[in-house]
N, C-alpha and C. Protein backbone atom coordinates (compact mmCIF):
# COMPACT_ATOMS: atom_id res chain seq x y z
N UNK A 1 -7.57 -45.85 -8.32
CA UNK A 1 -8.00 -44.70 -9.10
C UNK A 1 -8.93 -43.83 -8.25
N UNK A 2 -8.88 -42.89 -8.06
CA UNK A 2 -9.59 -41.58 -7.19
C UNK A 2 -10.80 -41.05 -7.84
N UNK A 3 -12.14 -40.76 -7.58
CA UNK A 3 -13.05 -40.47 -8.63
C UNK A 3 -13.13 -39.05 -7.59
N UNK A 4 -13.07 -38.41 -9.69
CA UNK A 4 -13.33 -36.85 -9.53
C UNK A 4 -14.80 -35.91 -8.99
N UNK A 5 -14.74 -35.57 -7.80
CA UNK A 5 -15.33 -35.07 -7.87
C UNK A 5 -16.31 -33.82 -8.31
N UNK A 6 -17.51 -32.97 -7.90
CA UNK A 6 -17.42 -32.04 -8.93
C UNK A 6 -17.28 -30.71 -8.57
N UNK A 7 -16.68 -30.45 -7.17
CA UNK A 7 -15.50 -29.82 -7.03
C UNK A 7 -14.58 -29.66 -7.99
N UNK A 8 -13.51 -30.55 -8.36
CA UNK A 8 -12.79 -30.90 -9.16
C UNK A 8 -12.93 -31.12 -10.65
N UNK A 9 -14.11 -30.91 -11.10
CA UNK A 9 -14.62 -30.93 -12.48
C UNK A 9 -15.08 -29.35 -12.85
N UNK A 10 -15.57 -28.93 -11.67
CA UNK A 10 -15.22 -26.81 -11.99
C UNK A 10 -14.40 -26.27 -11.96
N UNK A 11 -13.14 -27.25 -11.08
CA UNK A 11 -11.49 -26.70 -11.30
C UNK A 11 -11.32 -26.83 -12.58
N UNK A 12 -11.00 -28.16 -13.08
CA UNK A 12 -10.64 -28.56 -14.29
C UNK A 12 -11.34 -27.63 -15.25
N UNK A 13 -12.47 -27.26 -15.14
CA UNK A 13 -13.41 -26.61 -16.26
C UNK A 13 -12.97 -25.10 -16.68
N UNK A 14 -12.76 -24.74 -15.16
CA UNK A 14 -12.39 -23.06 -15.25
C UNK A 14 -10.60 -23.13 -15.94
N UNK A 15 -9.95 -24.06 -15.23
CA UNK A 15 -8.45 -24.01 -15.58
C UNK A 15 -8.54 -24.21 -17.37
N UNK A 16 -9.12 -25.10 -17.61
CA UNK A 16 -9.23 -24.81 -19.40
C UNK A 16 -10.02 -23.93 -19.56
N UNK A 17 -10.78 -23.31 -19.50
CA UNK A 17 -11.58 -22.10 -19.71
C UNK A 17 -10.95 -21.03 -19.44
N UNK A 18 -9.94 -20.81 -18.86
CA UNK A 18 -8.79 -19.67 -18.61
C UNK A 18 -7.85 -19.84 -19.68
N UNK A 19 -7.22 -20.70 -19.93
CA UNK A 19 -6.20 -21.48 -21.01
C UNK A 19 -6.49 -20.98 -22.39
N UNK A 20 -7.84 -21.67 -22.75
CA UNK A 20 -8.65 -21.63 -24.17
C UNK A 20 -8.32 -20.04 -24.78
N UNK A 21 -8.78 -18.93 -23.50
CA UNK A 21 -8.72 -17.85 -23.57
C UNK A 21 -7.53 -17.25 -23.57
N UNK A 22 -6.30 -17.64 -22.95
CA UNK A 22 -5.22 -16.82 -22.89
C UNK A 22 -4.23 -17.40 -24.04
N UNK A 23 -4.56 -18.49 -24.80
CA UNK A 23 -4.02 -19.06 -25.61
C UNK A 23 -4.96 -18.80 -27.28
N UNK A 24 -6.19 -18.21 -26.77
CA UNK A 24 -7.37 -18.09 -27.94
C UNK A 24 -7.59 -18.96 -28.55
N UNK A 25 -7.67 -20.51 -28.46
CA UNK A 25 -7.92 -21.33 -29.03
C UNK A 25 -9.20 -22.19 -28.14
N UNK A 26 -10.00 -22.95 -29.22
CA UNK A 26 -11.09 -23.43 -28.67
C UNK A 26 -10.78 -25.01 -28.16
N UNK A 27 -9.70 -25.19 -28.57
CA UNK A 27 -9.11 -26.20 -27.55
C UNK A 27 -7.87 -26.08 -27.51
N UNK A 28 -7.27 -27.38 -26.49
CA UNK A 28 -5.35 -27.34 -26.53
C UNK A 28 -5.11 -28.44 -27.09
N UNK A 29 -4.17 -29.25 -27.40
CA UNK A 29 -3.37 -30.22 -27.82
C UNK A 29 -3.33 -31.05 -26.24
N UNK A 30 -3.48 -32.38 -26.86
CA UNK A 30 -3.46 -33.12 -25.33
C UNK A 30 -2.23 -33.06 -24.29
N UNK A 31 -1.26 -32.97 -25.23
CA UNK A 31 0.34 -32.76 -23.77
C UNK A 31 -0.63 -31.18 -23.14
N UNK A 32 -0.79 -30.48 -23.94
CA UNK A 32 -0.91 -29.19 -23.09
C UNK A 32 -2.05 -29.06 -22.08
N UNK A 33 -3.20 -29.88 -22.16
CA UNK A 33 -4.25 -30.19 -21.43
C UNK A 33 -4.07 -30.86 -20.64
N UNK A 34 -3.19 -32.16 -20.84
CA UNK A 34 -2.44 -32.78 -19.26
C UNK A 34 -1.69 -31.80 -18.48
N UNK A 35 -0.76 -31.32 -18.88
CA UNK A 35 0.01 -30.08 -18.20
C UNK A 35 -0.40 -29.31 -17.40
N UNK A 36 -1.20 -28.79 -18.44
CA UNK A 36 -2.32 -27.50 -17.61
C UNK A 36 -3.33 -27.99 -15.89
N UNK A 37 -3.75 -29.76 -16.80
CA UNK A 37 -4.31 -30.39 -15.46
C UNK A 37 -3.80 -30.69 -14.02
N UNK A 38 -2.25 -30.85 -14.37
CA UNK A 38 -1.24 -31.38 -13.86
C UNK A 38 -0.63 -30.04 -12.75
N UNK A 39 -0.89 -28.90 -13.76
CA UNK A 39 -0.24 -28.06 -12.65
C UNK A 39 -1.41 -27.06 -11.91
N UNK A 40 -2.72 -27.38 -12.38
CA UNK A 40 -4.11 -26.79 -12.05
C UNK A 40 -3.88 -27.12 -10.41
N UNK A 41 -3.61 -28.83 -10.33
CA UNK A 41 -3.49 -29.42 -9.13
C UNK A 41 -2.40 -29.06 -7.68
N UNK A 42 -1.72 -28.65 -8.48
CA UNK A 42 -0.25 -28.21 -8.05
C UNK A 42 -1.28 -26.59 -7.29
N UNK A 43 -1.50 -26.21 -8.21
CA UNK A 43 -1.60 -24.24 -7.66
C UNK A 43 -2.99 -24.56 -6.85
N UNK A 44 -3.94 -24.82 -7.25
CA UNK A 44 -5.50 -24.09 -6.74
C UNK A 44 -5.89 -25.26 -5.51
N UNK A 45 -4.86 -25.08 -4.54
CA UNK A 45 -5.11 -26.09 -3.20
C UNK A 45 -4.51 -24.93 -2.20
N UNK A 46 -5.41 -23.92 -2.10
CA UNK A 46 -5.27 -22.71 -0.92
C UNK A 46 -5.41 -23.29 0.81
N UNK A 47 -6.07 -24.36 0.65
CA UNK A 47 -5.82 -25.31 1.85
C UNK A 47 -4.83 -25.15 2.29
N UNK A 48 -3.72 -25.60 1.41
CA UNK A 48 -2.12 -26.49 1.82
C UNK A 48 -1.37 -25.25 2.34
N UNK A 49 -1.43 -24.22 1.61
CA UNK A 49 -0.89 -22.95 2.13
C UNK A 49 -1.07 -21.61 2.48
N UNK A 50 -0.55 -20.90 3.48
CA UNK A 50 -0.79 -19.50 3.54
C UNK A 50 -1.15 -18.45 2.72
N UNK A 51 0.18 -19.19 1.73
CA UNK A 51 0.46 -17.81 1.05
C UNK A 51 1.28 -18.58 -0.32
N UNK A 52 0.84 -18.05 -1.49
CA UNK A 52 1.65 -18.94 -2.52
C UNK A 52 2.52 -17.80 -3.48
N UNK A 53 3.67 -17.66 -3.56
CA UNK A 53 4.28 -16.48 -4.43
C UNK A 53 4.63 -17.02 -5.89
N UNK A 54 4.94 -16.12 -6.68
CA UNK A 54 5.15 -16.52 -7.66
C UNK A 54 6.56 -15.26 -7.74
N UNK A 55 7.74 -15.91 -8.16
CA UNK A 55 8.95 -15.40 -8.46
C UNK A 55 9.56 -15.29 -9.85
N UNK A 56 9.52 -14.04 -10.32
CA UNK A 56 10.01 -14.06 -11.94
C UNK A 56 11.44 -13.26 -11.83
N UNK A 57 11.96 -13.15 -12.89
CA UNK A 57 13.52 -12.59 -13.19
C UNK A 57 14.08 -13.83 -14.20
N UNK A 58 15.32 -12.98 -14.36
CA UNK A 58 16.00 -13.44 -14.86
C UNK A 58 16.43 -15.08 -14.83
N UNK A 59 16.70 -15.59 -15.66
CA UNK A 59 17.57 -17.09 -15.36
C UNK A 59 18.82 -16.87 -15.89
N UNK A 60 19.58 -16.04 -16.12
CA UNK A 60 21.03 -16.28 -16.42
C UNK A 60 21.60 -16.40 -15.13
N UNK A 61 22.35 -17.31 -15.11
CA UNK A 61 23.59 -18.13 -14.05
C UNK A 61 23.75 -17.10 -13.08
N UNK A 62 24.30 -15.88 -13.83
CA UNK A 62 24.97 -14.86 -12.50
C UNK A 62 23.31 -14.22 -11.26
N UNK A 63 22.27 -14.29 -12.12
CA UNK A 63 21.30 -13.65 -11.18
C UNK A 63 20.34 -14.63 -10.65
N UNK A 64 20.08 -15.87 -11.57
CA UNK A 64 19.16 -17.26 -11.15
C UNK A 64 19.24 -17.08 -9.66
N UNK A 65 20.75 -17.01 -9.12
CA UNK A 65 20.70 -17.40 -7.38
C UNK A 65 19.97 -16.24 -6.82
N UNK A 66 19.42 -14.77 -6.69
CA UNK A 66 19.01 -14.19 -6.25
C UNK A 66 17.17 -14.90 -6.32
N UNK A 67 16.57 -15.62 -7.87
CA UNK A 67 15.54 -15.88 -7.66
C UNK A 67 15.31 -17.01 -6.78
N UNK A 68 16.14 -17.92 -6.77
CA UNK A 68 16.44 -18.74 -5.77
C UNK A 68 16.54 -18.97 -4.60
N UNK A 69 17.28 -17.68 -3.58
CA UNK A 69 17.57 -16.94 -2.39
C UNK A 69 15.44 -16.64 -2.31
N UNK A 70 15.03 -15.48 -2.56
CA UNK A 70 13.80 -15.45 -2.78
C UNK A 70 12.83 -16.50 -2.26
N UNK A 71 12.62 -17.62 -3.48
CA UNK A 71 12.12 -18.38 -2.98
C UNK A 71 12.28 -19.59 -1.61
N UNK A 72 13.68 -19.37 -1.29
CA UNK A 72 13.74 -20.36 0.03
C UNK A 72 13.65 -19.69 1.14
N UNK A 73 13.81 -17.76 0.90
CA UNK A 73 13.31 -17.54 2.37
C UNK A 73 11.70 -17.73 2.45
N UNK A 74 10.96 -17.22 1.32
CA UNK A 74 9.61 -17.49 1.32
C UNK A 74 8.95 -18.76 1.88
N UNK A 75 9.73 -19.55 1.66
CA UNK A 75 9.22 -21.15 1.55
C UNK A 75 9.88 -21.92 3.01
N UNK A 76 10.68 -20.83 3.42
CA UNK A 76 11.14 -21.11 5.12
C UNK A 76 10.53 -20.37 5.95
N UNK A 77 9.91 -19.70 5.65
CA UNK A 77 9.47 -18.22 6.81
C UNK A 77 8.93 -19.04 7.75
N UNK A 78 9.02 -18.41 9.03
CA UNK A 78 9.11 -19.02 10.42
C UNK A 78 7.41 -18.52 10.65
N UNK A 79 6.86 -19.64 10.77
CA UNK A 79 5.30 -19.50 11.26
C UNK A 79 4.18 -19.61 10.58
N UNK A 80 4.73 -19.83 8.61
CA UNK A 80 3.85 -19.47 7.80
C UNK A 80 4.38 -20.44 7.05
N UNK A 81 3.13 -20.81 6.32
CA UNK A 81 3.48 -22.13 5.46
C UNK A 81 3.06 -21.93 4.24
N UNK A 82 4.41 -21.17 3.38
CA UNK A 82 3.92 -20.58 2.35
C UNK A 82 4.99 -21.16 0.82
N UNK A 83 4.27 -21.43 0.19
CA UNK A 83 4.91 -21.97 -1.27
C UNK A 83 5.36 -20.57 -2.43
N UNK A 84 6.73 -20.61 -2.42
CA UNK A 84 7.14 -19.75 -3.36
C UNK A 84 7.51 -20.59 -4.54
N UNK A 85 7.32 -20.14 -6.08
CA UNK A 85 7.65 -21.09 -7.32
C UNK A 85 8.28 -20.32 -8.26
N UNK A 86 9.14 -20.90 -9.23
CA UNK A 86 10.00 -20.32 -10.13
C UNK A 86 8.44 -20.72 -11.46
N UNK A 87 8.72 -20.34 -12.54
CA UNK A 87 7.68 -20.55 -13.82
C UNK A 87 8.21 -21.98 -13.99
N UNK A 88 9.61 -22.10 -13.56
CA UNK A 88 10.15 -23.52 -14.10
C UNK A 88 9.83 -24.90 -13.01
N UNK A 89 9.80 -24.25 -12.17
CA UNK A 89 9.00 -25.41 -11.19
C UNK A 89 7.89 -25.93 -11.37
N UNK A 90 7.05 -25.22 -12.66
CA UNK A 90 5.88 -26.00 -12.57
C UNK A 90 5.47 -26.61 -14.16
N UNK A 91 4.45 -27.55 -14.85
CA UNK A 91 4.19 -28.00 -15.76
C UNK A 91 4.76 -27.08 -16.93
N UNK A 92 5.62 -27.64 -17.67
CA UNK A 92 6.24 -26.95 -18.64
C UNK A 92 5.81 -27.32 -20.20
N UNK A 93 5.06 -28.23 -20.42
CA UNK A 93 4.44 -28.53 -21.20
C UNK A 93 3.10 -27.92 -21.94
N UNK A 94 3.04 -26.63 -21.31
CA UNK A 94 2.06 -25.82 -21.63
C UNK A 94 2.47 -24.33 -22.82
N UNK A 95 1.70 -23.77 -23.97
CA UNK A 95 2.84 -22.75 -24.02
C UNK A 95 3.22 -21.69 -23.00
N UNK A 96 4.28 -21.09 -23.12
CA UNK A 96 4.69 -20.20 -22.17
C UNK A 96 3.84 -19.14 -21.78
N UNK A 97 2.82 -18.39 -22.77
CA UNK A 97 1.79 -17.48 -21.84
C UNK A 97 0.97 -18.10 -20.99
N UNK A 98 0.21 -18.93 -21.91
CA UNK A 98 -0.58 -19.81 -20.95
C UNK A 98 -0.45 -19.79 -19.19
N UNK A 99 1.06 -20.59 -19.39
CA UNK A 99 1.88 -21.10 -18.15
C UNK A 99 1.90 -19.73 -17.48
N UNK A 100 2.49 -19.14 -17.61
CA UNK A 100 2.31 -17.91 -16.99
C UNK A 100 1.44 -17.03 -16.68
N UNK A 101 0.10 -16.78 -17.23
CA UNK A 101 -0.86 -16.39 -16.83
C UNK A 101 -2.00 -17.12 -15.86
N UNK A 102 -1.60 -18.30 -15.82
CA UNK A 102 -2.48 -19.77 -15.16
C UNK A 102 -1.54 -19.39 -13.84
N UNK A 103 -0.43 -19.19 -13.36
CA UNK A 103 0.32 -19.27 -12.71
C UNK A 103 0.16 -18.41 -11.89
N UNK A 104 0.03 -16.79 -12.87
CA UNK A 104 -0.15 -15.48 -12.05
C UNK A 104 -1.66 -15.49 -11.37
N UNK A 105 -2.35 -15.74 -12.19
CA UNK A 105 -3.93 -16.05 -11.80
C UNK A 105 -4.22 -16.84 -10.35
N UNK A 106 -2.98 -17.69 -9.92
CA UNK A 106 -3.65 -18.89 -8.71
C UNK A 106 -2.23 -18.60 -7.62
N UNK A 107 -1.89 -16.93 -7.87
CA UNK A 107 -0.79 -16.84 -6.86
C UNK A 107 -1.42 -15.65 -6.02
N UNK A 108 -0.92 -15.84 -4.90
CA UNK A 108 -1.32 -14.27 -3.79
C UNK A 108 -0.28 -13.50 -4.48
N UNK A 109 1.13 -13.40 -4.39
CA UNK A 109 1.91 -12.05 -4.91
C UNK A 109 2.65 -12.66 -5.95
N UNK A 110 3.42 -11.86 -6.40
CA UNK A 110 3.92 -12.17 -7.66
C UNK A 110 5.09 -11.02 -7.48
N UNK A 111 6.49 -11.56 -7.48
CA UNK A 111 7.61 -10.89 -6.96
C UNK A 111 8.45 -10.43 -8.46
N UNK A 112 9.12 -9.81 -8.39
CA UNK A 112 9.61 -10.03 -9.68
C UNK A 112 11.16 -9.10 -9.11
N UNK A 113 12.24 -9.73 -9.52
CA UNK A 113 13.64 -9.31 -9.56
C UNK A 113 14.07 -8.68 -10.61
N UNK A 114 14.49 -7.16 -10.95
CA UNK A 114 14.76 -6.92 -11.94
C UNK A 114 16.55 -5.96 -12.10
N UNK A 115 17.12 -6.38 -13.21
CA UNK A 115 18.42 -5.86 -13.04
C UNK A 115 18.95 -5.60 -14.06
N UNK A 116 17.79 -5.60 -15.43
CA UNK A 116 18.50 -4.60 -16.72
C UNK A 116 16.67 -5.14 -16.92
N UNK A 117 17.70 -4.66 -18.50
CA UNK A 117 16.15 -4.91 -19.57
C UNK A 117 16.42 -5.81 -20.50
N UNK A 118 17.50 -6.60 -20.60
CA UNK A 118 18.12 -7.69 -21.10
C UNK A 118 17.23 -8.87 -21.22
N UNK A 119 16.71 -9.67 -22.02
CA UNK A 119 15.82 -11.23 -21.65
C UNK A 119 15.12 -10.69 -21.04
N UNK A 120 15.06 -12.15 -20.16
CA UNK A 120 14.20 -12.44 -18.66
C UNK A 120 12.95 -12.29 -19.10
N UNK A 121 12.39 -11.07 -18.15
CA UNK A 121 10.66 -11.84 -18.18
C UNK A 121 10.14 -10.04 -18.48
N UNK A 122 10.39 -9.39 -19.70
CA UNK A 122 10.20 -7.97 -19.83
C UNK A 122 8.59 -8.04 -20.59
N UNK A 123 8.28 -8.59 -21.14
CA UNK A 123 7.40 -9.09 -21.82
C UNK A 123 6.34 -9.11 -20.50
N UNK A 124 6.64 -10.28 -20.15
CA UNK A 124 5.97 -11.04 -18.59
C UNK A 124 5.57 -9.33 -18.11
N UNK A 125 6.53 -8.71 -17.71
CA UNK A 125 6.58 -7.29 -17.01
C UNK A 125 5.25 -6.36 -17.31
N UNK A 126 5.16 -6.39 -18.70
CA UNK A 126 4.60 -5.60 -19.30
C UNK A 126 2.86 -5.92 -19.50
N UNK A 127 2.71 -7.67 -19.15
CA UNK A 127 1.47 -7.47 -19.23
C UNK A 127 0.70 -7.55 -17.85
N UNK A 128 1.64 -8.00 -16.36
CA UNK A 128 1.88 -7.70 -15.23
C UNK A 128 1.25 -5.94 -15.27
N UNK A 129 1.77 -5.49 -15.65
CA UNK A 129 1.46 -4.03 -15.50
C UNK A 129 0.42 -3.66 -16.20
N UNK A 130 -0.18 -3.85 -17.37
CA UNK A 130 -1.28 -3.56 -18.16
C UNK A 130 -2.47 -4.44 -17.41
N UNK A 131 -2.61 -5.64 -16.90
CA UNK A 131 -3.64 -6.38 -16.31
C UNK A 131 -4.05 -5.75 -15.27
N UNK A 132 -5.13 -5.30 -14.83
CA UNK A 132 -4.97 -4.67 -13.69
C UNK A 132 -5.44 -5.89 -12.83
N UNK A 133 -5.66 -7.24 -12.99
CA UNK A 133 -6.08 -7.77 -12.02
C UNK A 133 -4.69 -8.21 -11.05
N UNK A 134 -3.35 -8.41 -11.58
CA UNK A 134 -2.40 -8.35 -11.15
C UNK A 134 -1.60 -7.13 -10.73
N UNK A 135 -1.90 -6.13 -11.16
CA UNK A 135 -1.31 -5.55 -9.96
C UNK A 135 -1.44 -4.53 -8.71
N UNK A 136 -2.38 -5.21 -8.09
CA UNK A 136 -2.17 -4.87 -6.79
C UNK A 136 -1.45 -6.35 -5.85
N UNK A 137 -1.02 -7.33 -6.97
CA UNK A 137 -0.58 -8.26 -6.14
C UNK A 137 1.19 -8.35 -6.54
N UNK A 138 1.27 -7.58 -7.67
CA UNK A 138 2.49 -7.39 -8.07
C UNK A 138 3.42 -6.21 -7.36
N UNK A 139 4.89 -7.12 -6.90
CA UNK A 139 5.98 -6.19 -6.44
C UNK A 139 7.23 -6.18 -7.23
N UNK A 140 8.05 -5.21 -7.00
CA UNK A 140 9.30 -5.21 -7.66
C UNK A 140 10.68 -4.95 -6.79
N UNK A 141 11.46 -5.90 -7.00
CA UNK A 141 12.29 -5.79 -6.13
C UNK A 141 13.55 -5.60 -7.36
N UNK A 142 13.84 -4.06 -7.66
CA UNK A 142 14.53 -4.04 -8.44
C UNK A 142 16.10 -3.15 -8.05
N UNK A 143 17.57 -3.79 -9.52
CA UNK A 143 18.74 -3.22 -8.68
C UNK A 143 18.67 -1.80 -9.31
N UNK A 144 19.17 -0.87 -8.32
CA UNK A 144 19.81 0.67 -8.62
C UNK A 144 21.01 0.22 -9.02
N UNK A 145 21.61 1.57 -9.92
CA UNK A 145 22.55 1.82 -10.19
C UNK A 145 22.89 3.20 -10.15
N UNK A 146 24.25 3.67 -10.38
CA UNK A 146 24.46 5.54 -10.76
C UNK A 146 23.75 6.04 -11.71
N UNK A 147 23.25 7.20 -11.77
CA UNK A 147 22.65 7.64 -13.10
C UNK A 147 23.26 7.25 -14.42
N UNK A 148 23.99 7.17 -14.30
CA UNK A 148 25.05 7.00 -15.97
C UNK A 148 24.61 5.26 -16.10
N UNK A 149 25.07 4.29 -15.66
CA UNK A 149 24.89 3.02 -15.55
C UNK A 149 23.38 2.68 -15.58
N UNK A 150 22.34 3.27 -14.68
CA UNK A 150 21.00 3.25 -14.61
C UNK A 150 20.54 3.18 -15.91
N UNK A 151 21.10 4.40 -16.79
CA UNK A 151 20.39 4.42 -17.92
C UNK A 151 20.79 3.75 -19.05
N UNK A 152 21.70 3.08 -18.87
CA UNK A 152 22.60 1.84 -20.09
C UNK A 152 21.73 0.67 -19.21
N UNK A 153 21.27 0.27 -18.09
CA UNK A 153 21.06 -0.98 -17.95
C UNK A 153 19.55 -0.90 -17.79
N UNK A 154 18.72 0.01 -17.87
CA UNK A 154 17.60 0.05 -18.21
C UNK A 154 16.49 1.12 -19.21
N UNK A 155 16.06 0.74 -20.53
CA UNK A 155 15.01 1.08 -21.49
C UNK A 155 14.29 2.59 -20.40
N UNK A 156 14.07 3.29 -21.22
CA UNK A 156 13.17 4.56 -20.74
C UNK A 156 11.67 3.77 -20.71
N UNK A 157 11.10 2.85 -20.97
CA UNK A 157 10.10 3.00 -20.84
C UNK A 157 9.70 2.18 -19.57
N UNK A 158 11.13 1.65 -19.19
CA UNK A 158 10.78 0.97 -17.87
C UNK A 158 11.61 2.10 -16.32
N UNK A 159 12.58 2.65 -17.10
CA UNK A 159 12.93 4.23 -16.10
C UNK A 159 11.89 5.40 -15.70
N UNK A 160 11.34 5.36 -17.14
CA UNK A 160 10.32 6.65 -16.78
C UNK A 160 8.84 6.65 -16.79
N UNK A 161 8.48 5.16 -17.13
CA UNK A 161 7.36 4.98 -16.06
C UNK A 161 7.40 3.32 -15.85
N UNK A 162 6.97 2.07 -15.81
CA UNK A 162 6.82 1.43 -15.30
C UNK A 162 7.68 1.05 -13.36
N UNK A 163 9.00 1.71 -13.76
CA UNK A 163 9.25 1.51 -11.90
C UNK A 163 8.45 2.33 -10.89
N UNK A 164 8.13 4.18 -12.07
CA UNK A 164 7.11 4.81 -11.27
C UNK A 164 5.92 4.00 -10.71
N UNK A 165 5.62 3.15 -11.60
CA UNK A 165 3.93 2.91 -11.10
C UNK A 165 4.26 1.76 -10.14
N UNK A 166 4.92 1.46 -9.95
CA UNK A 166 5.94 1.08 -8.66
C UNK A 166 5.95 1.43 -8.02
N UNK A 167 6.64 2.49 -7.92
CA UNK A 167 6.95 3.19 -6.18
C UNK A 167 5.74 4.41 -6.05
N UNK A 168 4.89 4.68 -6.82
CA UNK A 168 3.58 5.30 -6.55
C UNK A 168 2.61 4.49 -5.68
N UNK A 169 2.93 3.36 -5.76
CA UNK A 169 2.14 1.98 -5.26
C UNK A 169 2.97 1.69 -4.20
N UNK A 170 3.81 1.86 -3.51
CA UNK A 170 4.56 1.29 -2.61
C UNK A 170 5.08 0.21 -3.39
N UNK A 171 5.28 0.04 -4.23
CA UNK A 171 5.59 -1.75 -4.65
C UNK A 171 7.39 -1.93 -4.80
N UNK A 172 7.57 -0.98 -5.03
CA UNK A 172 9.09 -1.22 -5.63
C UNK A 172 10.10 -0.77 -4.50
N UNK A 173 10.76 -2.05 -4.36
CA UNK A 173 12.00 -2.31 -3.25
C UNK A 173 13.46 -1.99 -4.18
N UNK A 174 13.63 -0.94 -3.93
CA UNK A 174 15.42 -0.93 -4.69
C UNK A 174 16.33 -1.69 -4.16
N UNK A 175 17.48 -2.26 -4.61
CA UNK A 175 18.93 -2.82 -3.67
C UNK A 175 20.33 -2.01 -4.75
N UNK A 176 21.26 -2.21 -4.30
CA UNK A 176 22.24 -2.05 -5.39
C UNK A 176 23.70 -3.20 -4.82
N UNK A 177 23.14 -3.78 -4.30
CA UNK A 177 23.97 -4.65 -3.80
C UNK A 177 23.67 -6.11 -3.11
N UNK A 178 24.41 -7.17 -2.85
CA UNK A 178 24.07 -8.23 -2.11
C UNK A 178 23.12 -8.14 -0.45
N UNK A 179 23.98 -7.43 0.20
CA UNK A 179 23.08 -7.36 1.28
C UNK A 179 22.11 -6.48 1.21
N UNK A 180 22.51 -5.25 0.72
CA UNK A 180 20.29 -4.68 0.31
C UNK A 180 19.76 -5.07 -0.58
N UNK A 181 19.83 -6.15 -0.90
CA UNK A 181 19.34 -7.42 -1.38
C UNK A 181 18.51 -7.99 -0.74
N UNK A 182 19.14 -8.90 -0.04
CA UNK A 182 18.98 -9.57 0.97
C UNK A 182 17.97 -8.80 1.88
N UNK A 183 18.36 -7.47 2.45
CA UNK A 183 17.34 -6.82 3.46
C UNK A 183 16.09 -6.69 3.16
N UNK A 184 16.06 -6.05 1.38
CA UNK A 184 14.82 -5.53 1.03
C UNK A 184 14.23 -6.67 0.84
N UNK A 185 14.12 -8.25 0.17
CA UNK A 185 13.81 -9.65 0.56
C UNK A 185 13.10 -9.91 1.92
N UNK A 186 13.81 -9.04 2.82
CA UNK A 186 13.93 -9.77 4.30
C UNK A 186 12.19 -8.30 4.16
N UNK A 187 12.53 -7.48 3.68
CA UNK A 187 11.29 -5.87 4.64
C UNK A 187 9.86 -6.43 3.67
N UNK A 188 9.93 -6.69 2.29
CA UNK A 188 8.99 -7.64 1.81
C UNK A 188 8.41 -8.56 2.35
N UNK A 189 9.20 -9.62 2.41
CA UNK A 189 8.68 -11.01 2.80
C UNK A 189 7.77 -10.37 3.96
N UNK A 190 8.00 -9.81 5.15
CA UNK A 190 7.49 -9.02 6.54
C UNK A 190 6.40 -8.64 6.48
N UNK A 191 6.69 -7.88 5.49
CA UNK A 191 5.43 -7.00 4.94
C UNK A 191 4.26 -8.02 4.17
N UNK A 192 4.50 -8.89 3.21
CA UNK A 192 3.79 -9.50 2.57
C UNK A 192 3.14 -11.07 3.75
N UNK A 193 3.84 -11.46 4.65
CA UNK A 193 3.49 -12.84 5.55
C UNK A 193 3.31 -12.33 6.78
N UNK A 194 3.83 -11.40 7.46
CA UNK A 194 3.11 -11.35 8.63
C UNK A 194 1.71 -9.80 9.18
């Protein structure tokens, strides 16, 4: 058995003290307090790595592999020893804001793939953009389409301003395809690790 130090007892303290608050409750339920402990351990060890990303989008089948692609160039980059994570890679036993705000909180960037307004993480998007403590660490690596298609696969309120406050920021990488995909991945990652 390992005794905690108290290092490790202001982790633990602040990680529920972040929780309590993003969940508004004056405590959690014990699965969710193991969880939370469980993945406290996992994120807030800046030691182990360079650089830690956090990757959101979609999970339906046809786009999952782009968040996927993402995280293994991140987590291969040549020289840098940097941990990229899906929301699902880590303690899932927490509720889902929680998890996600504990997550965004103990990451350097926070990537996000976007290719309608369908599911996924639009929600996530929206408070990404209202927090300002996230975004100057938040990017968007989102797909174009033709004008006609553009505007069936994405909401006006994410056309006519949230991608702005995007590319006002430098943040937003367009692709409309597999390999400017792949490139804009490749001019990021560059930009963000070396």
């Amino acid at each position: 058995m390992t005794r905690e130090t108290d290092k490790d007892r202001l982790h633990s303290q602040e990680l529920l003290k972040r929780a309590q608050g993003y969940h508004h409750r004056n405590s959690l339920p014990r699965e969710e307090y193991e969880a939370l402990m469980a993945m406290g351990s996992e994120l807030a060890n800046p030691v182990k790595y360079d650089a830690q990303f956090f990757v959101l989008g979609s999970y339906n089948p046809n786009e999952k592999p782009k968040l996927e692609y993402l995280k293994t160039e991140a987590n291969s980059w040549p020289g840098v020893n940097c941990r990229a994570y899906l929301m699902e890679d880590l303690a899932d036993d927490l509720h889902p804001m929680v998890q996600f705000r504990v997550i965004a909180d103990y990451s350097d960037s926070i990537i996000a793939i976007c290719e309608h307004d369908q599911g996924g993480f639009q929600l996530e998007l929206g408070m990404l953009l209202a927090l300002s403590e996230y975004q100057d660490r938040f990017h968007l690596l989102k797909r174009s389409y033709s004008d006609t298609v553009e505007r069936e696969k994405y909401n006006w309120m994410l056309d006519a301003g949230a991608f702005d406050l995007f590319d006002y920021q430098d943040r937003l990488h367009e692709w409309r395809d597999s390999a400017e995909f792949k490139a804009e991945v490749d001019t990021l990652l560059t930009d963000l690790l070396e």
